[in-house]
PDB file of N, CA and C in Angstrom:
ATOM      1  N   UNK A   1      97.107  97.223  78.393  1.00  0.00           N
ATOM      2  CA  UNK A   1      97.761  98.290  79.119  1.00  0.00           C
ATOM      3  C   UNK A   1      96.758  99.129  79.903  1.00  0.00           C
ATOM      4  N   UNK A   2      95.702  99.311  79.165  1.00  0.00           N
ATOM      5  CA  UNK A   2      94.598  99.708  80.236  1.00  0.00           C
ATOM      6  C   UNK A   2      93.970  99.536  81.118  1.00  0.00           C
ATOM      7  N   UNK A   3      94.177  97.880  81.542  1.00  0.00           N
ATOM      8  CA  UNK A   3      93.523  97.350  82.413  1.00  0.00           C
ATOM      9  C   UNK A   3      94.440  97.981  83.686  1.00  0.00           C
ATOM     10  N   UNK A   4      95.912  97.480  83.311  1.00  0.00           N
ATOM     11  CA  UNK A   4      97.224  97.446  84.158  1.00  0.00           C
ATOM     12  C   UNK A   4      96.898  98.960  84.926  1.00  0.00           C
ATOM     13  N   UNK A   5      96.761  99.843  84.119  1.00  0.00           N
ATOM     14  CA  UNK A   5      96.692 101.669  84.757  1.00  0.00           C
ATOM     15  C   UNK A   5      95.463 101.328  85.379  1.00  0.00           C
ATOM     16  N   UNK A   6      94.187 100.872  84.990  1.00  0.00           N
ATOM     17  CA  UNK A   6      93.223 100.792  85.898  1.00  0.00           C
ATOM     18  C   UNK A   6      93.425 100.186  87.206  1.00  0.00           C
ATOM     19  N   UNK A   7      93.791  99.154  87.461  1.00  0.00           N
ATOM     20  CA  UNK A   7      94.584  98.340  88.333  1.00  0.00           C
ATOM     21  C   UNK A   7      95.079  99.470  89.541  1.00  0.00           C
ATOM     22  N   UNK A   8      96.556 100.065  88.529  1.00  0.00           N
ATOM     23  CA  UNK A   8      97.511 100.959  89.768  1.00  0.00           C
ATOM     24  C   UNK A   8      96.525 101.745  90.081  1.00  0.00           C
ATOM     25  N   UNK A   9      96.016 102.628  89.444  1.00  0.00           N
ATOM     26  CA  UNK A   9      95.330 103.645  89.548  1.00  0.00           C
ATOM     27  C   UNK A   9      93.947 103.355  90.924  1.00  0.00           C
ATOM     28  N   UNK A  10      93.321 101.988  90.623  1.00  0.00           N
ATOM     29  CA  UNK A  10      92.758 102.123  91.808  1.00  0.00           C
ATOM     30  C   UNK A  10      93.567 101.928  93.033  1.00  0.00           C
ATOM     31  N   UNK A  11      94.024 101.097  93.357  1.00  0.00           N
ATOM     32  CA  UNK A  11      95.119 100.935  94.506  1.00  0.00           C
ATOM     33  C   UNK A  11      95.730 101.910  94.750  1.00  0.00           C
ATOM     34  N   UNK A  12      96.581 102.748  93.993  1.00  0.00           N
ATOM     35  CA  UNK A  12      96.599 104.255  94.449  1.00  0.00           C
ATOM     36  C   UNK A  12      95.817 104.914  94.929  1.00  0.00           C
ATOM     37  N   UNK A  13      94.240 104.996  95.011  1.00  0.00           N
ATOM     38  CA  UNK A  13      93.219 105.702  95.613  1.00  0.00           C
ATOM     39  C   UNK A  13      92.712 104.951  96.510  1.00  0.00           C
ATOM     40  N   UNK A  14      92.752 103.746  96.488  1.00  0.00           N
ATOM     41  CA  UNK A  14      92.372 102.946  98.022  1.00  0.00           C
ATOM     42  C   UNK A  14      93.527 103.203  98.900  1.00  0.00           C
ATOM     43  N   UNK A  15      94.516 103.255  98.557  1.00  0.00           N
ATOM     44  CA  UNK A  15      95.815 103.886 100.030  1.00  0.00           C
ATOM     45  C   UNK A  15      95.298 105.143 100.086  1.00  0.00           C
ATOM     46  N   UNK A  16      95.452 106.012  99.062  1.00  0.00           N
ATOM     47  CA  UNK A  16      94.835 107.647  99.039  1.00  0.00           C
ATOM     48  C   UNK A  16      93.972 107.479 100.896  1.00  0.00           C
ATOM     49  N   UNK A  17      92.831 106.457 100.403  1.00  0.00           N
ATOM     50  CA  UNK A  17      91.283 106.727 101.273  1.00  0.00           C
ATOM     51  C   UNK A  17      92.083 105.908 102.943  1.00  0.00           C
ATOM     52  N   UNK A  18      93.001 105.026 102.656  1.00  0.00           N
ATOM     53  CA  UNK A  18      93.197 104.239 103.609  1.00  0.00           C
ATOM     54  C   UNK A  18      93.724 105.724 104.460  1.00  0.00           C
ATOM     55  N   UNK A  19      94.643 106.569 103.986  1.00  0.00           N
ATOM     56  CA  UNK A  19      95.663 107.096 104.766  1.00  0.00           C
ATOM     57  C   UNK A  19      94.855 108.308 105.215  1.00  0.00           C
ATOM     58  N   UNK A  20      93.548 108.666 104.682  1.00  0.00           N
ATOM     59  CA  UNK A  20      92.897 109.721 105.203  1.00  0.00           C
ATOM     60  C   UNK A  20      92.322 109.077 106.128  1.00  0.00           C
ATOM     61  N   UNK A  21      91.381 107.690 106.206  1.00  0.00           N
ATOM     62  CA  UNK A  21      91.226 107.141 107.438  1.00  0.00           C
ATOM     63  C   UNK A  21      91.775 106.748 108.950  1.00  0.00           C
ATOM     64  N   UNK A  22      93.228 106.630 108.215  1.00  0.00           N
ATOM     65  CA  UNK A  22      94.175 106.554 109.572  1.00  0.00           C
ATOM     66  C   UNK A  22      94.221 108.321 109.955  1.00  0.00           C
ATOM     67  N   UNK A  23      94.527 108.789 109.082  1.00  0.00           N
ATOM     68  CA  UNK A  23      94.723 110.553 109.458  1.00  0.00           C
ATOM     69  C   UNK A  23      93.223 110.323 110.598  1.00  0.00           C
ATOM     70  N   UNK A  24      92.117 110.301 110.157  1.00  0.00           N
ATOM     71  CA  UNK A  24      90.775 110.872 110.855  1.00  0.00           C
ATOM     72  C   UNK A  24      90.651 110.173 112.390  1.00  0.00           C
ATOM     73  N   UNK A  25      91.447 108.769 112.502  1.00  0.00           N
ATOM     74  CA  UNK A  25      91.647 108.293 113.378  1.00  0.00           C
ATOM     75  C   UNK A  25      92.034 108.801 114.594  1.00  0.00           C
ATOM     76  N   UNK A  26      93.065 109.997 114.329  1.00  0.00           N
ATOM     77  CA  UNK A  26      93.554 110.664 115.338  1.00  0.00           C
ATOM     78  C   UNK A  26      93.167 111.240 116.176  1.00  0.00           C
ATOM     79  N   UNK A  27      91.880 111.977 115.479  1.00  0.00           N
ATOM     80  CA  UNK A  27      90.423 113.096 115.756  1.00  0.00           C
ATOM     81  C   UNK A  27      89.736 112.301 117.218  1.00  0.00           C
ATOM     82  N   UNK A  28      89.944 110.753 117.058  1.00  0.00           N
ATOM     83  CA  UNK A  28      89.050 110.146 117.787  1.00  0.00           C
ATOM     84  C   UNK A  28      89.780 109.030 118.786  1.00  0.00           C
ATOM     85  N   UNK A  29      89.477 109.170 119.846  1.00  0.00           N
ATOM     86  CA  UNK A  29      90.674 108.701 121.488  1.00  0.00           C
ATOM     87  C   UNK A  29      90.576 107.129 121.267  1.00  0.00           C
ATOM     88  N   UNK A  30      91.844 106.136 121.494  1.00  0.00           N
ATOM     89  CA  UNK A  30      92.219 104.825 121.929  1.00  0.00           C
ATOM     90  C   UNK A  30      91.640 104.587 120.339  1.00  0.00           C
ATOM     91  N   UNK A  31      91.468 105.496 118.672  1.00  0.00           N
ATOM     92  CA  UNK A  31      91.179 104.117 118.163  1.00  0.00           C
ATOM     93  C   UNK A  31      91.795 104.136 117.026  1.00  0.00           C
ATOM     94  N   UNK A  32      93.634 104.485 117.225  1.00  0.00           N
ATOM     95  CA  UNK A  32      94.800 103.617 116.579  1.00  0.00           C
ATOM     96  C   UNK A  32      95.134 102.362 117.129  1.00  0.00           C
ATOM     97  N   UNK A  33      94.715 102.457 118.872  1.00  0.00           N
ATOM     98  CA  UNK A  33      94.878 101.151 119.409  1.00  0.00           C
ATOM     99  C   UNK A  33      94.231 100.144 118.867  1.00  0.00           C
ATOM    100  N   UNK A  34      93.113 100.913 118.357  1.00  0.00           N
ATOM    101  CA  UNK A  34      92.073  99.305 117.928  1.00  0.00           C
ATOM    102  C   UNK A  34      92.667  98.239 116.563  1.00  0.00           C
ATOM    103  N   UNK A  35      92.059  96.946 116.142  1.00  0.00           N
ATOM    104  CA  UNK A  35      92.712  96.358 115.435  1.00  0.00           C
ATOM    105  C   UNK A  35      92.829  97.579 114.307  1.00  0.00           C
ATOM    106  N   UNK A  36      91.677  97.518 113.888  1.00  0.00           N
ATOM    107  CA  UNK A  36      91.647  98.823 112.472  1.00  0.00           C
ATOM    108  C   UNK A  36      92.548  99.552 112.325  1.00  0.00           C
ATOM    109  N   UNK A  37      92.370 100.402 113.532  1.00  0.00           N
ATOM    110  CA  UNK A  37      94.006 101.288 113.716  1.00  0.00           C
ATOM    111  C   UNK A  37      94.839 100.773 113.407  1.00  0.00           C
ATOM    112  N   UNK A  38      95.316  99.713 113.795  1.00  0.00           N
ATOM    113  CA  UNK A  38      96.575  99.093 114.361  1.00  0.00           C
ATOM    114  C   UNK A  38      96.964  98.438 112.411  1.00  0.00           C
ATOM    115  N   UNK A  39      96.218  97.975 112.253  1.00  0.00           N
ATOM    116  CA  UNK A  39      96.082  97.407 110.884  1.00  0.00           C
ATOM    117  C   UNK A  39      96.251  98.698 109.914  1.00  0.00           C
ATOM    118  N   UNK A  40      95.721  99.657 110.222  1.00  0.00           N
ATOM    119  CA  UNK A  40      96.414 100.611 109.321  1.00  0.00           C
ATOM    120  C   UNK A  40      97.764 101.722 109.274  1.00  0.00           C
ATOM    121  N   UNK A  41      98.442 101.502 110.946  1.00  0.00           N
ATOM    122  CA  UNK A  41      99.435 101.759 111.529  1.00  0.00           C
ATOM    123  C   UNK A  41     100.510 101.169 110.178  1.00  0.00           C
ATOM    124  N   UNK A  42     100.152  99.543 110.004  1.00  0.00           N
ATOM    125  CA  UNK A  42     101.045  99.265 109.684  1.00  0.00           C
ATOM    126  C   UNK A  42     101.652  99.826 107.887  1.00  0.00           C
ATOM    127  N   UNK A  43     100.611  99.742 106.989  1.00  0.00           N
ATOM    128  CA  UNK A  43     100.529  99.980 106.215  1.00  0.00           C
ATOM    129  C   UNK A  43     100.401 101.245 105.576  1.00  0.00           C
ATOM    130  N   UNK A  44     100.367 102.080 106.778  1.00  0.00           N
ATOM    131  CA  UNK A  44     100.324 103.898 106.834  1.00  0.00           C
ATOM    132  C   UNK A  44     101.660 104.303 107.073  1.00  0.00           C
ATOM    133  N   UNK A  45     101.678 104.297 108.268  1.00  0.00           N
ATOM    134  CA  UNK A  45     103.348 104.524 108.886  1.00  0.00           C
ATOM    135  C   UNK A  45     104.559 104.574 107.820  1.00  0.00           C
ATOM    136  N   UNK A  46     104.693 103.333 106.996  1.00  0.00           N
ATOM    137  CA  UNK A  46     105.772 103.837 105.920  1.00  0.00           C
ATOM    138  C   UNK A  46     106.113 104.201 105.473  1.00  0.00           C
ATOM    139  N   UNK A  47     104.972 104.545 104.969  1.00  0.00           N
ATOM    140  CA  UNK A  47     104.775 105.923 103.859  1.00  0.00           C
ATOM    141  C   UNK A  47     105.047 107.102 104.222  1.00  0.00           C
ATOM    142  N   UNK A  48     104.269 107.503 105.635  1.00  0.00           N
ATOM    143  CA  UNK A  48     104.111 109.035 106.078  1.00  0.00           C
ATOM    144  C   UNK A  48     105.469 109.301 106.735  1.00  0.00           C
ATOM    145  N   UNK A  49     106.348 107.815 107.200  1.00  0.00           N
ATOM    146  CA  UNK A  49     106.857 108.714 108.057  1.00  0.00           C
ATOM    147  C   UNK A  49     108.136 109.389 107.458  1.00  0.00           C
ATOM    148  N   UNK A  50     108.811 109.056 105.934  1.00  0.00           N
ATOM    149  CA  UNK A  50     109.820 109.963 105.023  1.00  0.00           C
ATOM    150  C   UNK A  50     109.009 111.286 105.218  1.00  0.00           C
ATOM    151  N   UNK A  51     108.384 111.655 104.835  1.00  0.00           N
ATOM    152  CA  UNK A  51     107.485 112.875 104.834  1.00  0.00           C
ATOM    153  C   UNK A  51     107.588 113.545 106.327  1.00  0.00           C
ATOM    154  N   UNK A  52     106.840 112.857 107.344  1.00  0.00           N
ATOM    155  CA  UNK A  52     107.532 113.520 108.251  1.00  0.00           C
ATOM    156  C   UNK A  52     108.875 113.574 109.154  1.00  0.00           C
ATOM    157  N   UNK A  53     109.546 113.504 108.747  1.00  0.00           N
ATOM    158  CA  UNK A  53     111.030 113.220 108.678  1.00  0.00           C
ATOM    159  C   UNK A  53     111.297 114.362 108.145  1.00  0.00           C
ATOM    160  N   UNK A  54     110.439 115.217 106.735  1.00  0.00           N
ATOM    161  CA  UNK A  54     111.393 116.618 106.037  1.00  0.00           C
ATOM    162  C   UNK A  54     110.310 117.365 106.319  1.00  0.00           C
ATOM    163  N   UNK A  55     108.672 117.732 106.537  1.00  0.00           N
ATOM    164  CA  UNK A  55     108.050 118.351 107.011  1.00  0.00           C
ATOM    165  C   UNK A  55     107.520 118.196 108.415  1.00  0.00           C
ATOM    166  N   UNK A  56     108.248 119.131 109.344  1.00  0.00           N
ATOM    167  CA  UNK A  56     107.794 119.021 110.684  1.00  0.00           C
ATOM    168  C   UNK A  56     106.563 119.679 111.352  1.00  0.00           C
ATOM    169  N   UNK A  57     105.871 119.482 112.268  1.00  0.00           N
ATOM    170  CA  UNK A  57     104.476 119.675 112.453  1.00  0.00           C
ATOM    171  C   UNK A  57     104.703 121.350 112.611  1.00  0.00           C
ATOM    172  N   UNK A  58     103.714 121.832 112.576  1.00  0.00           N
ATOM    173  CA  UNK A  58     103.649 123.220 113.059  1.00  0.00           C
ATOM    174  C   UNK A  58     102.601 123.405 113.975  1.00  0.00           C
ATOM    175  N   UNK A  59     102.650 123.590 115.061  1.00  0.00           N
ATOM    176  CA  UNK A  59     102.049 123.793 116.305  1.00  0.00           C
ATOM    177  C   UNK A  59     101.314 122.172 116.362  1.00  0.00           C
ATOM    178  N   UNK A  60     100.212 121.975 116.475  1.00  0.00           N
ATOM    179  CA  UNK A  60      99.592 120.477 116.613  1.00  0.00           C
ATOM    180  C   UNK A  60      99.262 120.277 115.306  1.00  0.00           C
ATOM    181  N   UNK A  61      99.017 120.598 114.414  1.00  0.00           N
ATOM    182  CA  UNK A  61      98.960 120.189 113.333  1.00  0.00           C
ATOM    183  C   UNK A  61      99.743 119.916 112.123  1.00  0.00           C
ATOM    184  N   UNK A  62     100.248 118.404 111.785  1.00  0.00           N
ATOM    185  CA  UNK A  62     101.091 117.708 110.786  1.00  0.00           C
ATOM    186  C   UNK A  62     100.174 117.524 109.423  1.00  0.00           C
ATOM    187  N   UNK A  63     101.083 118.021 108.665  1.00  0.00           N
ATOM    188  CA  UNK A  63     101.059 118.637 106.971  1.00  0.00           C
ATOM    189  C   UNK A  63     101.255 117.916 106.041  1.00  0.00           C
ATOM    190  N   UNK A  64     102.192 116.682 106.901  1.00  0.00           N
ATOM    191  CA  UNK A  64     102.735 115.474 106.215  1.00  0.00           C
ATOM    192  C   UNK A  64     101.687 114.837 105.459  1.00  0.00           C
ATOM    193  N   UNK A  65     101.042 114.623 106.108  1.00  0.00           N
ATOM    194  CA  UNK A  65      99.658 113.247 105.367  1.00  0.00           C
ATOM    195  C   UNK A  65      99.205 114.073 104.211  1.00  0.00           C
ATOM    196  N   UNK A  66      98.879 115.859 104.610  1.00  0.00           N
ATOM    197  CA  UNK A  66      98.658 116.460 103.372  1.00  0.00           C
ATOM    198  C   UNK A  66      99.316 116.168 101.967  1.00  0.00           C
ATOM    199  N   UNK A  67     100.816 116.014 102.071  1.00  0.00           N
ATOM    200  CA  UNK A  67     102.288 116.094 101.145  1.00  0.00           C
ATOM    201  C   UNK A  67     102.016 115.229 100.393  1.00  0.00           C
ATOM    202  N   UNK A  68     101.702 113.482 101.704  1.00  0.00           N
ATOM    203  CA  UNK A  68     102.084 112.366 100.837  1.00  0.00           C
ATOM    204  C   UNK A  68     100.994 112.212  99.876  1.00  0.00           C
ATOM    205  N   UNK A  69      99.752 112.424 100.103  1.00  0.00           N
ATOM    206  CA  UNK A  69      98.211 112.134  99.789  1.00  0.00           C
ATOM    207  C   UNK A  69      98.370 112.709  98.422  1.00  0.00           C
ATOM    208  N   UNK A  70      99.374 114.677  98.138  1.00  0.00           N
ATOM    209  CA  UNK A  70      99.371 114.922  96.978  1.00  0.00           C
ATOM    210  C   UNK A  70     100.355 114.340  96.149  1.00  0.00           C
ATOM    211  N   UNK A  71     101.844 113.682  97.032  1.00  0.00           N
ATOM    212  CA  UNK A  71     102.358 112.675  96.103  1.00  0.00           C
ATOM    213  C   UNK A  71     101.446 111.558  95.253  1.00  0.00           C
ATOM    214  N   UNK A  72     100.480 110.700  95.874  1.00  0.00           N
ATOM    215  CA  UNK A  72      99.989 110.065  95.502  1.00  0.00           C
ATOM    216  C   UNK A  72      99.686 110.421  94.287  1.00  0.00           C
ATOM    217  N   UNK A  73      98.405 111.465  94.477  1.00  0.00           N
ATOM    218  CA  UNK A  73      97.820 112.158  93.251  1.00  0.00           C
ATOM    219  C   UNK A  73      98.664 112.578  92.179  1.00  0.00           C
ATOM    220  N   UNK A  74     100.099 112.950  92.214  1.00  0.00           N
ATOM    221  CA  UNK A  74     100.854 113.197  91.224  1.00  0.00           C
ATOM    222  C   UNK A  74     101.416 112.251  90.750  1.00  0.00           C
ATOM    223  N   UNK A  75     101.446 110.714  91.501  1.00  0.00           N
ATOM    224  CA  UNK A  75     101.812 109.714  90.836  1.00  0.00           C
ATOM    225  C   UNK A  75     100.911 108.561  89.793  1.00  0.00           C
ATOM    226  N   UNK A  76      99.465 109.251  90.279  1.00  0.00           N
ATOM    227  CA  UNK A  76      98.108 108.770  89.372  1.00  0.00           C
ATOM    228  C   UNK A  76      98.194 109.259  88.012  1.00  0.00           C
ATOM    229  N   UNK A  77      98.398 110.635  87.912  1.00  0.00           N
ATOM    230  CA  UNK A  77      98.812 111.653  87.084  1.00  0.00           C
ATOM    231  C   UNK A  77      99.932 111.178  86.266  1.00  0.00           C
ATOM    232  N   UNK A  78     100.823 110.761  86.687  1.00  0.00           N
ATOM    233  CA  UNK A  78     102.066 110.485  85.887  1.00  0.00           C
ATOM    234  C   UNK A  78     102.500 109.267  85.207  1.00  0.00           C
ATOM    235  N   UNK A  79     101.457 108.105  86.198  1.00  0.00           N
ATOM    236  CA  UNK A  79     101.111 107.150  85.520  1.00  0.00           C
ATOM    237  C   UNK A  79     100.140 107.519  84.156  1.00  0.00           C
ATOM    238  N   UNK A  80      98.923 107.616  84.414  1.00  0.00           N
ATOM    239  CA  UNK A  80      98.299 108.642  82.912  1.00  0.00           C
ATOM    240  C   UNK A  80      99.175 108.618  82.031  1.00  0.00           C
ATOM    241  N   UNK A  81     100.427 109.876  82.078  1.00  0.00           N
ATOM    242  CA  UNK A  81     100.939 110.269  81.013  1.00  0.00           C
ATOM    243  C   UNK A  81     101.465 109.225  80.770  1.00  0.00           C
ATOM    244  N   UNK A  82     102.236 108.264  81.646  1.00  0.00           N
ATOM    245  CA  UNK A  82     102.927 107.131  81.355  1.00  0.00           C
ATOM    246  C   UNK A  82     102.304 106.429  80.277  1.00  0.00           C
ATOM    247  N   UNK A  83     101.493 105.848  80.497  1.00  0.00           N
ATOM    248  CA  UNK A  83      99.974 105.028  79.867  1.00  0.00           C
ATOM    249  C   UNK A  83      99.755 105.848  78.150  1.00  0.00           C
ATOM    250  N   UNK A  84      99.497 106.719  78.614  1.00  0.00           N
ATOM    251  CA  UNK A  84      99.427 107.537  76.992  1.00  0.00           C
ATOM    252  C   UNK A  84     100.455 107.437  76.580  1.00  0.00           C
ATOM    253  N   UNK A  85     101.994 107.799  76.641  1.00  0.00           N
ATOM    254  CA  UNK A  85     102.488 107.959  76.060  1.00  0.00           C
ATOM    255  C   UNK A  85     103.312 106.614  75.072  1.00  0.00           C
ATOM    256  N   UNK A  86     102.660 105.351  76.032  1.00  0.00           N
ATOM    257  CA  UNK A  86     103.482 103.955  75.607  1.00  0.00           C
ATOM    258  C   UNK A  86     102.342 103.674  74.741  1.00  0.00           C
ATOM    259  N   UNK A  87     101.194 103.829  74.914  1.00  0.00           N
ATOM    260  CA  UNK A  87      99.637 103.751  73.751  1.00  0.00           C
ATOM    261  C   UNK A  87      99.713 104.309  72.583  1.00  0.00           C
TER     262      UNK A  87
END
């Protein structure tokens, strides 16, 4: 069972890092176009866009990526308790 939480738990923090990379992407011109971008368009986008769908930007800056990033973290967390509590 520990391996299994180790497992989610990293993959939860490699999307974590993926989706701050696509976030930082923005900072910098033509390079969502690039494959990288584009490759993380796909695998980003799903996620963020429920989120922004119920939190809308406020002036140029979107809060969303903030939201989902702490969903994540509360679902690392809850796995944990999960994990303990079936141990």
């Amino acid at each position: 069972m520990v391996l299994l939480y180790q497992v989610l738990s990293s993959l939860i923090s490699i999307y974590s890092w993926a989706l701050i990379i696509y976030i930082l992407l923005s900072w910098f011109p033509n390079s969502r176009e690039s494959g990288f971008g584009q490759f993380l368009a796909r695998i980003c986008e799903p996620y963020l866009e429920p989120f922004r769908k119920i939190i809308p930007p406020i002036g140029m800056i979107d809060f969303s990526p903030i939201v989902a990033i702490l969903v994540l973290r509360l679902a690392t967390g809850g796995l944990r308790q999960l994990f303990l509590w079936i141990a």
